[in-house]
Protein backbone atom coordinates (compact mmCIF):
# COMPACT_ATOMS: atom_id res chain seq x y z
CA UNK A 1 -7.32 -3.53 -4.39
CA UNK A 2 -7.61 -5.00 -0.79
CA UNK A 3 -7.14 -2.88 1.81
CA UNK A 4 -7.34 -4.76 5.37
CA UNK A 5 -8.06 -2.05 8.66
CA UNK A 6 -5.74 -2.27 11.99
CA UNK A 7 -8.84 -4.21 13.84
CA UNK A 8 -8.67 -6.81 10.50
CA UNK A 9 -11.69 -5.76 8.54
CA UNK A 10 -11.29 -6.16 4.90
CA UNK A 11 -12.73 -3.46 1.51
CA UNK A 12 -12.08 -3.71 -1.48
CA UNK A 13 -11.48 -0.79 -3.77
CA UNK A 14 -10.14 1.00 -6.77
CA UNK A 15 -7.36 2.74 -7.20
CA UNK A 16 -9.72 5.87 -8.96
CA UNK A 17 -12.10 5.51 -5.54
CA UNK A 18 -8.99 5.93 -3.84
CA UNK A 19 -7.74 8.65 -5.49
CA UNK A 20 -11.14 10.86 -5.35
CA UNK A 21 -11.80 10.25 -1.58
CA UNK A 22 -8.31 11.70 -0.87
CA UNK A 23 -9.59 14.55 -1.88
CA UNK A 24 -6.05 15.84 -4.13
CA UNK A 25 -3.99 14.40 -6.58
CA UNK A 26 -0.94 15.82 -7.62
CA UNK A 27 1.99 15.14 -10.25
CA UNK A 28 4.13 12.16 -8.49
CA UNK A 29 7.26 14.25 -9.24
CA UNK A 30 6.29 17.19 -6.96
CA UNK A 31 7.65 14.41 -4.05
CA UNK A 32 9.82 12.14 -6.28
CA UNK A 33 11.79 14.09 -8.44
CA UNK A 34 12.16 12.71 -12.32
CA UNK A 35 8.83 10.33 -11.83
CA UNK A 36 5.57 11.20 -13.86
CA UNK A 37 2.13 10.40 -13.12
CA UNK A 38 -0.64 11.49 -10.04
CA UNK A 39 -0.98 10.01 -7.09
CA UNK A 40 -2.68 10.66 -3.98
CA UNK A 41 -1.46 11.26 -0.33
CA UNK A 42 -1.30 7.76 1.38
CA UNK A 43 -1.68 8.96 4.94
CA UNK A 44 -4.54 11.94 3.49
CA UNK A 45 -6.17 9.03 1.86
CA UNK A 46 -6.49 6.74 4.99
CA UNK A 47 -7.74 9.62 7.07
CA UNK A 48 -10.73 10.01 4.77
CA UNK A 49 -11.26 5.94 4.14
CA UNK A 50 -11.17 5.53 8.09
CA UNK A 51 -13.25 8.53 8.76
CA UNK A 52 -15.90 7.20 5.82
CA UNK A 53 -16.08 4.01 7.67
CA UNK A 54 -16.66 5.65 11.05
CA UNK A 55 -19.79 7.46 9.71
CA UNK A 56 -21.27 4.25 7.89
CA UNK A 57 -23.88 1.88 10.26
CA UNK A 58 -22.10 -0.16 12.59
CA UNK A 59 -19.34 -0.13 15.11
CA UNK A 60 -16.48 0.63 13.71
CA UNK A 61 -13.60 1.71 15.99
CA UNK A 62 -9.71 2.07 14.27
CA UNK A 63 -6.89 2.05 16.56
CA UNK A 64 -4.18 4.33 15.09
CA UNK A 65 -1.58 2.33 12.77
CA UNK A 66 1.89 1.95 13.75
CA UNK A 67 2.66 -0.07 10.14
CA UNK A 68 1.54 -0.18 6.68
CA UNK A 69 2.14 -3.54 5.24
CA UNK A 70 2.06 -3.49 1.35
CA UNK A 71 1.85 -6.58 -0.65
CA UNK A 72 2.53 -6.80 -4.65
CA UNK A 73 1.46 -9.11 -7.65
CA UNK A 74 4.74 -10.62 -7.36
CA UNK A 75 4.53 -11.41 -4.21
CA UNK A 76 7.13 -9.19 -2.48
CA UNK A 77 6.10 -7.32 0.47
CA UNK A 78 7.13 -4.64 2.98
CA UNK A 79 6.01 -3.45 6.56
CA UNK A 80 6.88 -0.19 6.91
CA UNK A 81 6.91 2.25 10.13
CA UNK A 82 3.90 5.02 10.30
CA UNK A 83 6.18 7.39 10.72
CA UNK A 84 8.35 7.10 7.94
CA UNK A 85 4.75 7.67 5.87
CA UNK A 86 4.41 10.84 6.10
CA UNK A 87 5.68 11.76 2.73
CA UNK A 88 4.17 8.80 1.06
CA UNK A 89 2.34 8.34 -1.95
CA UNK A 90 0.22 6.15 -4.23
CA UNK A 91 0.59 6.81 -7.65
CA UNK A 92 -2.50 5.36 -9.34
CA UNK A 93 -2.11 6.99 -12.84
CA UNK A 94 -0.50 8.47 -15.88
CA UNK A 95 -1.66 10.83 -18.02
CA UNK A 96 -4.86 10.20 -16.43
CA UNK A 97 -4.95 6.48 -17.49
CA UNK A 98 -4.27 3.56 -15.56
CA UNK A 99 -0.81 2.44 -14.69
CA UNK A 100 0.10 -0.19 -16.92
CA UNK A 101 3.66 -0.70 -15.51
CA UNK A 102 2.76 -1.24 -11.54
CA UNK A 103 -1.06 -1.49 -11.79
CA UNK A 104 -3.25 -1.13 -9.77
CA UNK A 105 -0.75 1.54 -7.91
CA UNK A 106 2.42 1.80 -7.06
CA UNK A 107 3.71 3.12 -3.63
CA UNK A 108 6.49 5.78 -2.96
CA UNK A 109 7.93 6.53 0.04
CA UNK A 110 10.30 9.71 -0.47
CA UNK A 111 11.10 9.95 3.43
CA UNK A 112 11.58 6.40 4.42
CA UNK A 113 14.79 4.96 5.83
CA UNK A 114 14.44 1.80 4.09
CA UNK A 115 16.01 0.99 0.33
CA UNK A 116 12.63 0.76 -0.33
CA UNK A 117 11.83 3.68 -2.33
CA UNK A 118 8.96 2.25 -4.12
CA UNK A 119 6.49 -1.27 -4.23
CA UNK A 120 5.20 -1.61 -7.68
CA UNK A 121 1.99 -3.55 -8.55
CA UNK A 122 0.78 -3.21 -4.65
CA UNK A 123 -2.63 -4.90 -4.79
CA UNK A 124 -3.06 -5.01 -0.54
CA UNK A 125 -2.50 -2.21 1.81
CA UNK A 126 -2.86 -3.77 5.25
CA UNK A 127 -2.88 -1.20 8.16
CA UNK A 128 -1.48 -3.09 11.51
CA UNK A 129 -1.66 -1.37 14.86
CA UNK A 130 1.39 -3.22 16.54
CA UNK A 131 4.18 -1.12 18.25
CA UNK A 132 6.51 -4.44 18.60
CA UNK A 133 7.19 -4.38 15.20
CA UNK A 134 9.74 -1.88 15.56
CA UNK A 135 11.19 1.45 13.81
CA UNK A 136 12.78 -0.73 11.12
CA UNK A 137 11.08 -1.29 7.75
CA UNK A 138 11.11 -4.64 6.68
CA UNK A 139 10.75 -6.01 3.30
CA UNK A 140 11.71 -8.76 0.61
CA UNK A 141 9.85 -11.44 -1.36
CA UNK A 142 7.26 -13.95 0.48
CA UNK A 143 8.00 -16.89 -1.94
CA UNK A 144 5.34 -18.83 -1.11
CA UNK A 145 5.07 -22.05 -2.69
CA UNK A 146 1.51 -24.31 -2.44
CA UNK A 147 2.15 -27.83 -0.73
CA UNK A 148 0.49 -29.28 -4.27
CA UNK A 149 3.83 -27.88 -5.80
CA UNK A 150 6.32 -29.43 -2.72
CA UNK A 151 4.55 -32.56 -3.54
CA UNK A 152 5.84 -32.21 -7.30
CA UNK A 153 9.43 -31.83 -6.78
CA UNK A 154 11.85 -29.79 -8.10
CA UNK A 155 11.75 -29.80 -12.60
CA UNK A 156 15.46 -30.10 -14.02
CA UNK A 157 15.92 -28.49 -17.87
């Protein structure tokens, strides 16, 4: 799990470090009704990661987020408002075992505006400090393609 700071710096992490410095994990369905699992606070969780940087050796100064981007194994992403966080989760288990459907965790987002309920398989969390990026959550797949495969062409059946 990659999890990239609003001044850039990247950590990596697991989703069970996650869920023990947020201090409280909870059944998902107490804030998404019919899902099962634990998860952990989002915005709980990055208080304690930024605050357990703060205290470590070095300068480290975070500017308050305005976005979370979230990226997945299949390569679909969303940037989604602060604000619309507050409910937010990250489910990291079920029955105390690793998700096998959305590993490493999955994020819900109970209050959000967007159709985006929930990113499965979300492998970076990147916090972005940039007000011009609007009140709008934004989201769909990347579909990046390497130039090696360009230089292929398109395969016919």
């Amino acid at each position: 799990m990659t999890v990239i700071m609003p001044n850039d710096v990247t950590f990596t992490t697991t989703p069970l470090a996650m869920a023990e410095l947020s201090g409280e994990a909870f059944p998902v369905e107490a804030r998404v009704p019919g899902a099962v699992g634990e998860g952990f606070d989002l915005r709980q969780w990055y208080s304690a990661f930024r605050d357990s940087l703060m205290e470590s050796p070095g300068e480290h100064h975070f500017e308050t987020p305005t976005h979370l981007t979230v990226r997945a194994a299949d390569e679909f992403q969303a940037t989604i408002p602060w604000n619309q966080l507050s409910g937010s989760l990250l489910q990291y288990a079920i029955e105390g075992q690793p998700l096998s459907k959305g590993y490493p965790i999955r994020l819900y987002v109970p209050d959000g505006t967007s159709a985006c309920l929930n990113v499965k398989s979300v492998t970076t969390l990147r916090f972005i400090a940039d007000a011009a990026l609007g009140d709008e959550a934004i989201y769909g797949f990347l579909n990046e393609i390497a130039p090696s495969q360009l230089s292929k062409g398109l395969k016919s059946r």
